[in-house]
Every structure is written in structure tokens, then in C-alpha cells.
Protein backbone atom coordinates (compact mmCIF):
# COMPACT_ATOMS: atom_id res chain seq x y z
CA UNK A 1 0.00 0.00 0.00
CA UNK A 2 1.41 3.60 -0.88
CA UNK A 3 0.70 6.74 0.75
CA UNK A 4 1.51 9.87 -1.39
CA UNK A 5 1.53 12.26 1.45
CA UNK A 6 2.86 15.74 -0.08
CA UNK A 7 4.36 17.84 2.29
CA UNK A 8 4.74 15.62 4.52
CA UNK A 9 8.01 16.87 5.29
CA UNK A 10 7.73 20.51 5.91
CA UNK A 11 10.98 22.85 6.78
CA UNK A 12 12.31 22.97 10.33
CA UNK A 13 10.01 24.30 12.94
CA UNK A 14 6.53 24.31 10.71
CA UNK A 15 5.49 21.93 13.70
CA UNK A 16 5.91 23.00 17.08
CA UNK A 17 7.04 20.05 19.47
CA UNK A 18 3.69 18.94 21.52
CA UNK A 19 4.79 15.79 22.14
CA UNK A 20 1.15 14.78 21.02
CA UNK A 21 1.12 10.29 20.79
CA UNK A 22 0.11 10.06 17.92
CA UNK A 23 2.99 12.37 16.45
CA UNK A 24 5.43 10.13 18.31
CA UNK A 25 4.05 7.21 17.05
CA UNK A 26 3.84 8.76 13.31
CA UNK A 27 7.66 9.59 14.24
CA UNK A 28 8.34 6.04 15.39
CA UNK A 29 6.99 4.47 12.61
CA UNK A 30 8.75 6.50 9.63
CA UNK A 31 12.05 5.96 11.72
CA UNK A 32 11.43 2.36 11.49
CA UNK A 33 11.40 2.69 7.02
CA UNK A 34 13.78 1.96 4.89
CA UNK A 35 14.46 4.67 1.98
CA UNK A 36 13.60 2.79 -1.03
CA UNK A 37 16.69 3.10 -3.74
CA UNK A 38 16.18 4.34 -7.45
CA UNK A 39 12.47 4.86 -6.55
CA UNK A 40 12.40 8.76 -8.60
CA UNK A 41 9.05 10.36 -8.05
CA UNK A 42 7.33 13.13 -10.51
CA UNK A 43 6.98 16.47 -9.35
CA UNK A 44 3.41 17.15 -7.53
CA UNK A 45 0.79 14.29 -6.51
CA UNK A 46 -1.45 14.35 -9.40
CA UNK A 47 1.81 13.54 -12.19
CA UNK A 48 3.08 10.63 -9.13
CA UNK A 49 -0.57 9.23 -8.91
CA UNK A 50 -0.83 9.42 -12.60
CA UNK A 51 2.75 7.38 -12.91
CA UNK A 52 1.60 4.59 -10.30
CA UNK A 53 -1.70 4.36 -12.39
CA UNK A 54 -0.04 3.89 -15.81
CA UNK A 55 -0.26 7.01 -17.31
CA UNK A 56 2.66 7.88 -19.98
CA UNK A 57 3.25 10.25 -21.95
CA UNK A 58 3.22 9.99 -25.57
CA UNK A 59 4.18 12.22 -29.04
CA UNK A 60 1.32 12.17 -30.70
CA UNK A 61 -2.74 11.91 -31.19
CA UNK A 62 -5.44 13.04 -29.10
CA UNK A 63 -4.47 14.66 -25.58
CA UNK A 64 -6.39 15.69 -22.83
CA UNK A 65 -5.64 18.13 -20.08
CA UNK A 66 -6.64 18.94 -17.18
CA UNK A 67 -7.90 23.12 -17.64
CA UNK A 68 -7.92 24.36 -14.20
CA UNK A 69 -9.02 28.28 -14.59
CA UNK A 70 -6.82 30.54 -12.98
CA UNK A 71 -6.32 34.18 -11.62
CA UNK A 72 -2.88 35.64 -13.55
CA UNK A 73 -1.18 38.25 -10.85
CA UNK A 74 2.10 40.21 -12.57
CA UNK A 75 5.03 40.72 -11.11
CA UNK A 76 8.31 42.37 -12.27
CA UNK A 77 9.48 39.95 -14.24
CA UNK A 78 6.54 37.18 -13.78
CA UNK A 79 3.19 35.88 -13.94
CA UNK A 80 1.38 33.98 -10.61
CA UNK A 81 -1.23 31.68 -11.70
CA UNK A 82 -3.71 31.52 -8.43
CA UNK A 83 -6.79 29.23 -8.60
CA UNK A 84 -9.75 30.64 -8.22
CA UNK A 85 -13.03 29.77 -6.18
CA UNK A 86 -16.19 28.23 -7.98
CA UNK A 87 -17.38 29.80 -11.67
CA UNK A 88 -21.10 29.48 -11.91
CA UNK A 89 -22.68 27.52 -14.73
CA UNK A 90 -23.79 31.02 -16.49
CA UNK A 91 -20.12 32.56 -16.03
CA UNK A 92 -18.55 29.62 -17.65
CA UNK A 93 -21.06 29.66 -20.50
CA UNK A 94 -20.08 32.80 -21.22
CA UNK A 95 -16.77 32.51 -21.10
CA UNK A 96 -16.40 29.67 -22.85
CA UNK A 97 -18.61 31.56 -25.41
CA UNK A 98 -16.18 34.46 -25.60
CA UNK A 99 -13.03 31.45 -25.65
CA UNK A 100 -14.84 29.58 -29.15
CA UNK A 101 -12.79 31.56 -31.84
CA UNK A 102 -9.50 31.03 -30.18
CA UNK A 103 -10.24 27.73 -29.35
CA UNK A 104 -11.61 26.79 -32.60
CA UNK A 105 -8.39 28.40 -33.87
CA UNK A 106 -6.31 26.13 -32.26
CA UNK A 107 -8.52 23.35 -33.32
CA UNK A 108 -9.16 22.30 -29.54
CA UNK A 109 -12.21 22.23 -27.36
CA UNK A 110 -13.45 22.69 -24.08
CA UNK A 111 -16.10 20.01 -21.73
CA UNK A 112 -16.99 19.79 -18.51
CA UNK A 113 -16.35 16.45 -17.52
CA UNK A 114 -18.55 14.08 -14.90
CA UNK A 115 -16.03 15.62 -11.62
CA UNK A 116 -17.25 19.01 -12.87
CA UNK A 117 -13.66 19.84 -13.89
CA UNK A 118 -12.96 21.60 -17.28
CA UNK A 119 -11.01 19.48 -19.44
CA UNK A 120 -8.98 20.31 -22.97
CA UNK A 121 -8.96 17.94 -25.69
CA UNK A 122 -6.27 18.68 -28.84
CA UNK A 123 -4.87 16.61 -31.55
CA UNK A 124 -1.35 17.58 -31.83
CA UNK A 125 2.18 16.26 -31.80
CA UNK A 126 4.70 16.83 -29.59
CA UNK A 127 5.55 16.68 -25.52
CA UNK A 128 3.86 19.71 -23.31
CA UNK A 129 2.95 17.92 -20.16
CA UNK A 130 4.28 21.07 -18.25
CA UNK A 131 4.19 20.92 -13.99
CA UNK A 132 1.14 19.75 -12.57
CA UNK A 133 -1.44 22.42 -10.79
CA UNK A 134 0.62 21.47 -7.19
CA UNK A 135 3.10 22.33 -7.62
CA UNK A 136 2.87 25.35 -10.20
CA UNK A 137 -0.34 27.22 -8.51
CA UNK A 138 0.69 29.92 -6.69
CA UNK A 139 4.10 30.32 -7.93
CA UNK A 140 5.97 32.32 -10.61
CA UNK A 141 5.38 30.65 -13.32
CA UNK A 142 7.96 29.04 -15.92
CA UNK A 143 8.10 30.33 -19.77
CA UNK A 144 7.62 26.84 -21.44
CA UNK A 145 10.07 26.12 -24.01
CA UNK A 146 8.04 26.92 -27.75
CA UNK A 147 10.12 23.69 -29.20
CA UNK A 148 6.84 21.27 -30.92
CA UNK A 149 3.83 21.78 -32.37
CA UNK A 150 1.60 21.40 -29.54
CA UNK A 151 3.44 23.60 -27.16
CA UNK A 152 3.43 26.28 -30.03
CA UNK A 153 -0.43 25.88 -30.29
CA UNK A 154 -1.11 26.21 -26.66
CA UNK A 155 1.08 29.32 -26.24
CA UNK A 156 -1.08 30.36 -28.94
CA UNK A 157 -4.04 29.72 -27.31
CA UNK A 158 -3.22 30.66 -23.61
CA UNK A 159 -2.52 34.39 -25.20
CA UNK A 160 -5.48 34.37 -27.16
CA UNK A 161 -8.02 32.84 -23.75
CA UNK A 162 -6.40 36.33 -22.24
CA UNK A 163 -6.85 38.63 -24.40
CA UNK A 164 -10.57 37.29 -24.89
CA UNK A 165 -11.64 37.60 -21.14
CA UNK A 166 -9.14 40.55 -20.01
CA UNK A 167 -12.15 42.89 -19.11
CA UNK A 168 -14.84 40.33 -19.37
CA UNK A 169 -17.91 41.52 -18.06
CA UNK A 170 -17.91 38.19 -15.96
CA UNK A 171 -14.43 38.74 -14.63
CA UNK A 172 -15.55 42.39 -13.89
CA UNK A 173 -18.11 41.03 -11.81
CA UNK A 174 -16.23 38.86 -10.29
CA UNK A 175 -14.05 41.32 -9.26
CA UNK A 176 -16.67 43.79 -7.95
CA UNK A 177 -17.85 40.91 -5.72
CA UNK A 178 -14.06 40.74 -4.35
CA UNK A 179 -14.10 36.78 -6.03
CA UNK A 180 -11.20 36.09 -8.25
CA UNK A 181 -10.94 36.87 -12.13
CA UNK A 182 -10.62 33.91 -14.85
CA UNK A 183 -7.87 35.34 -16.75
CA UNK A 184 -6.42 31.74 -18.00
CA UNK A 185 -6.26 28.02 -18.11
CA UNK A 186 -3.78 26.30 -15.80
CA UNK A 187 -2.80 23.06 -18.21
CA UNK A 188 -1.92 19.55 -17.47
CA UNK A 189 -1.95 16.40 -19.01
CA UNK A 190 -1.38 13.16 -17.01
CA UNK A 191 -0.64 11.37 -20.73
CA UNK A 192 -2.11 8.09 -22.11
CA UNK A 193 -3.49 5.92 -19.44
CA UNK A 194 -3.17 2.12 -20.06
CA UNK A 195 0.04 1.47 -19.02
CA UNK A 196 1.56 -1.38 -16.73
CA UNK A 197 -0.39 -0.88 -13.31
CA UNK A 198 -0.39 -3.06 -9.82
CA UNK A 199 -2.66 -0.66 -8.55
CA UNK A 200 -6.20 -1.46 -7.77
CA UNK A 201 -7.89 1.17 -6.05
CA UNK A 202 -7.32 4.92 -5.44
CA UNK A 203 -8.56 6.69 -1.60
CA UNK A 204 -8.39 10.17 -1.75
CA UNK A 205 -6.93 12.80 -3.95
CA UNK A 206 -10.47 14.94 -4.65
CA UNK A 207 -11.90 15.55 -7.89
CA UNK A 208 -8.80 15.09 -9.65
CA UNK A 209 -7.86 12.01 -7.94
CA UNK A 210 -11.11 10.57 -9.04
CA UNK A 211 -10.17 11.83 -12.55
CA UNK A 212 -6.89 10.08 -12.58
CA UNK A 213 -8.11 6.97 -11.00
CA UNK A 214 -11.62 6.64 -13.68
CA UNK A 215 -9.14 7.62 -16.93
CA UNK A 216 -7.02 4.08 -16.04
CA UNK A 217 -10.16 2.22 -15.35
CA UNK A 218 -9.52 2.35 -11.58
CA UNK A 219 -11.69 1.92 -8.37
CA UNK A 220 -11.95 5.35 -6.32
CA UNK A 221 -12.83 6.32 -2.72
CA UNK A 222 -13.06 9.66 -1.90
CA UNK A 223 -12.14 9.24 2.23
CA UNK A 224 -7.68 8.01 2.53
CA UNK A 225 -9.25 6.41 5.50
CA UNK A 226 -12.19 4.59 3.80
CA UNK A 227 -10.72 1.14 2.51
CA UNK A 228 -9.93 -2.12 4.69
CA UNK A 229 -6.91 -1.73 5.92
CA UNK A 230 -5.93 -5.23 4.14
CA UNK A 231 -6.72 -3.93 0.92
CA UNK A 232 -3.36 -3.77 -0.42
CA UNK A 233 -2.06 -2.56 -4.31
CA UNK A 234 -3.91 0.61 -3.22
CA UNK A 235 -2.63 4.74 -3.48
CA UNK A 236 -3.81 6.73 -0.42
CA UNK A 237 -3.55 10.60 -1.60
CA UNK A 238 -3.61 12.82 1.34
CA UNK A 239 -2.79 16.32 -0.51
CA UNK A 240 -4.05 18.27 2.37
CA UNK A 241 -0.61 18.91 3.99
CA UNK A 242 0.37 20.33 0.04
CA UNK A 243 -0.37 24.08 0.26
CA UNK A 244 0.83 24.85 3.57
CA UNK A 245 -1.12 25.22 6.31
CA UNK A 246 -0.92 26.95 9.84
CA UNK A 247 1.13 25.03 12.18
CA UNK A 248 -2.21 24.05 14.21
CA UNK A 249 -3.58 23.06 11.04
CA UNK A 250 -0.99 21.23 10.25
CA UNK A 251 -0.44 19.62 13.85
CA UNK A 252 -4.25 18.53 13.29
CA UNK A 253 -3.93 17.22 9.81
CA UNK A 254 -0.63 15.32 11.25
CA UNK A 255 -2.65 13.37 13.88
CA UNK A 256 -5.40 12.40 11.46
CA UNK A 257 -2.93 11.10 9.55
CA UNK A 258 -1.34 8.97 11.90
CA UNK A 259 -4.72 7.51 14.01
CA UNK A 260 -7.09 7.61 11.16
CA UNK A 261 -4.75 6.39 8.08
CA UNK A 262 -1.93 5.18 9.07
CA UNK A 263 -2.58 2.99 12.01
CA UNK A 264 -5.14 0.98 10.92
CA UNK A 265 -2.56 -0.01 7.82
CA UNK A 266 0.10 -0.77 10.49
CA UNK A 267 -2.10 -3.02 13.00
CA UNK A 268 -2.64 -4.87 9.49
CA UNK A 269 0.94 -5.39 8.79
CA UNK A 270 1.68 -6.55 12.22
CA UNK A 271 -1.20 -9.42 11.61
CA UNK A 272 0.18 -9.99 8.50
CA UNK A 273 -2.49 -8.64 6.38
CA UNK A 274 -0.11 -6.18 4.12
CA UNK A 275 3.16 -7.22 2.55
CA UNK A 276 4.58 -3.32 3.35
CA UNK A 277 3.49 -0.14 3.64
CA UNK A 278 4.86 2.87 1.67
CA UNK A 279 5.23 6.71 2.42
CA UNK A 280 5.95 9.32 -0.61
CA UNK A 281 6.25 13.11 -0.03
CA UNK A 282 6.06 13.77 -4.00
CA UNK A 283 7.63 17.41 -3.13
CA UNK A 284 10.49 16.06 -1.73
CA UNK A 285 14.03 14.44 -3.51
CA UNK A 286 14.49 10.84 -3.53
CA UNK A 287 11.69 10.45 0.12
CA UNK A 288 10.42 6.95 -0.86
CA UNK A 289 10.09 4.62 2.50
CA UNK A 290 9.11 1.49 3.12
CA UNK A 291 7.87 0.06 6.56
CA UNK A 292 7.90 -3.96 6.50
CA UNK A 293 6.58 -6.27 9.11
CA UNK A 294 10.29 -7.35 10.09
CA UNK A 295 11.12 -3.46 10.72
CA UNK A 296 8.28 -3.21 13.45
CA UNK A 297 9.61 -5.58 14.79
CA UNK A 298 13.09 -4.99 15.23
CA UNK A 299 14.46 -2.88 18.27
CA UNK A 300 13.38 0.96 18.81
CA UNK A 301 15.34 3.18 15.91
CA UNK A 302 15.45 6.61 15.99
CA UNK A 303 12.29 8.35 15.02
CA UNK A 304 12.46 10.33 11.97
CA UNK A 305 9.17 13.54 12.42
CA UNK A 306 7.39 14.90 10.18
């Protein structure tokens, strides 16, 4: 069983010491892992999830992408791409509305798919996965290199989305009411699902989880908590440590972690019931670990916390 747990390890002193059990048993049982050699893991949840599901990436035919609308801030040098809260039925109509010539143009469409996310299909050639919405959102974003005819298109059609809602009425709205203006389309494609695959069910991981897990043909639960513990070749997402929180938040989303989704995993690889568990902080180098029955029960080892 894997746990993709991002930001799971945060920088020195995002947690104050409490000495709360269930931190020191969260502690203990990391400290017991093993780091797991020449296991590389992909930027941000979503592209890890989409790896372990057997997504790859491919040069050419029909893509999909994930088209998360976004609020564009400027800086000196940069551009911010924030999400922004819910667009109404009627302000996505119209948007969408306003969008048709330059999508049409770039011979790519928009659809609201069954999670209610907006979703860009394309033929095109070419590789323009680009970073996945964690780890891009809220930072200064990266010019994409023009190099292939699909990234040409969408650089194309990201100027062109814009310039056709700079000064929408809906985005004027929208900012009279103090919400957040759709200025853009945050982009990402997980690839071509259909891949090789042990995995069997995805827990967790939201809308887009569910979008990653029903694109490979996968099971989905919404709760990380919400399978039998001896339900093994399954991905528990817990993204909620991702964008940071405030250290209580985070001291509270720490515990939950450890009595509500972690323990019951452990009691079942004491019994025998799971070969090993797994813990993956996707924003974090080289932070594979794996906990096996014969490390629990080896002599106390220094706890490693979160």
C-alpha cells in the first residue's frame, strides 16, 4: 500500500514540538522505514498518482488536459497563476462563449467532464505535459520552451483565452464581488493511461484524484481512511498537507494522519495482512520509504518527524 503524502516533510520548525502520541508514534513508525533506492518520483501528486496508475506520456494523437481556470497576478518579471473559487454555470457559459474563436483556432475544445472539472482535448504532436497544478499554482510561473507543435499551439491559445476575457464583463463582476478573475487556463496532461499498473484502487486525492483513478479504469474512494486496511495494491492521496497550512492546522492534519490512516494499515501489517506499507512526499528528492513487518519488529530506531 502507498501513501503519497505531499508535504509531509515541511521545513524545520513548521510543527511545534507537543509531544502529542500520535505524532510520536507517526515519528516512530517512519524511523522504522527503509528509503527505497532508485524509486524517482514526478513532481506534484497528481503527475506521481498518474505514474503509479499507468499514465505515460506519448508524441502524438489526441491529448487531454486537465484546464484548471486561474487568476494571472504580474510581477516584475513574472506571472502567478492563483486558482480561483467556484465559476457558476452562467459565467462559464459565457466565457467559454467568448473562448470559441481562439479555441476553434487552435482546433481544440473545451467540456466539462462528470467531476465538474474543465477538461482540454487537442490533436497535436509533440511533448507539453508542463508541472502539474501542485506544484505550479501559486508560484511564478515558468516560460515553457516553444520547441513542438503542440506547445506552439497552446502558447497560442493561452494568449489568445487572455486577451478574450481581459475585461470580461464576468471577470468584472467577479471582481466587484471581491471573487477572483478567470484570466487563463492552468494546463496539465497526465498522458495516455493504459500502461503497466499493480494498482487497484485509489482513496483520496479529490476531484482530480477521481479523474486520474476513472481515466485508467480504476476503483476510487473519496475518504484516505475509507478502505480495509488489508486492501493492499492501493494509493492513499492525502494532498491536504500540500499548500501549507498553519502550524495548528498542520499539527491537526498530522494526527489524522497517523490515528485515522496510518494505524489501521500498520495493526494490518503486524497481523500480516499487508506485505509493506509505503510513504511518498512527492515534493520532496528521492523520500520513498518502506515500513515492512520485520522493521516493526526490530528494536526501537530513531524516530524520523514529520
Amino acid at each position: 500500500m502507498i501513501h503519497l503524502l505531499p508535504g509531509l516533510w515541511a521545513s524545520p520548525g513548521a510543527t511545534a514540538a507537543d509531544g502529542s502520541a500520535p505524532l510520536r508514534r507517526l515519528a516512530r513508525w517512519l524511523g522504522r522505514a527503509r528509503p527505497v533506492e532508485g524509486r524517482g518520483t514526478a513532481p506534484g501528486w497528481e503527475a506521481a498518482l498518474a505514474q503509479r496508475l499507468g499514465y505515460r506520456q506519448q508524441g502524438a494523437g489526441s491529448r487531454t488536459w486537465l484546464a484548471q481556470p486561474v487568476q494571472l497576478t504580474p510581477g516584475m518579471r513574472d506571472l502567478v497563476a492563483s486558482p480561483v473559487d467556484t465559476v457558476a454555470d452562467a459565467e462559464r457559459q459565457a466565457l467559454w462563449s467568448a473562448a470559441q474563436p481562439e479555441l476553434e483556432a487552435a482546433g481544440a475544445t473545451l467540456a466539462l467532464d462528470d467531476d465538474g472539472l474543465w477538461v482540454l482535448s487537442m490533436d497535436a504532436e509533440g511533448d507539453a505535459s508542463g508541472p502539474p497544478p501542485s506544484v505550479g499554482l501559486g508560484r511564478s510561473m515558468v516560460a515553457h520552451s516553444l520547441q513542438g507543435d503542440v506547445a506552439r499551439r497552446l502558447q497560442v491559445l493561452a494568449t489568445g483565452l487572455q486577451m478574450a476575457w481581459f475585461q470580461h464583463p464576468v471577470n468584472l463582476e467577479r471582481e466587484r464581488q471581491g471573487r477572483g478573475a478567470v484570466h487563463g487556463l492552468w494546463l496539465w496532461t497526465p498522458g495516455y493511461a493504459g500502461g503497466p499498473t499493480g494498482v487497484q484502487r485509489v482513496c483520496g486525492g479529490g476531484a482530480i484524484g477521481r479523474w486520474l483513478a476513472r481515466g485508467a479504469g480504476i476503483d476510487w474512494c473519496p475518504d484516505p481512511a475509507g478502505t480495509s486496511a488489508e486492501s493492499g495494491d492501493t494509493v492513499v492521496v492525502v494532498d491536504a498537507l500540500g499548500a501549507p497550512p498553519s502550524p495548528e492546522r498542520r499539527l491537526e492534519l498530522l494526527e489524522s494522519l497517523a490515528d485515522d490512516v496510518v494505524a489501521p494499515r500498520v495493526h494490518a501489517l503486524l497481523r500480516g495482512g499487508l506485505g509493506s506499507l509505503e510513504f511518498v512526499d512527492p515534493q520532496s528528492v528521492d523520500s520513498a520509504l518502506r515500513l515492512e513487518r520485520r522493521q516493526m519488529l526490530a528494536f526501537w530506531r530513531r524516530p524520523r518527524r514529520p
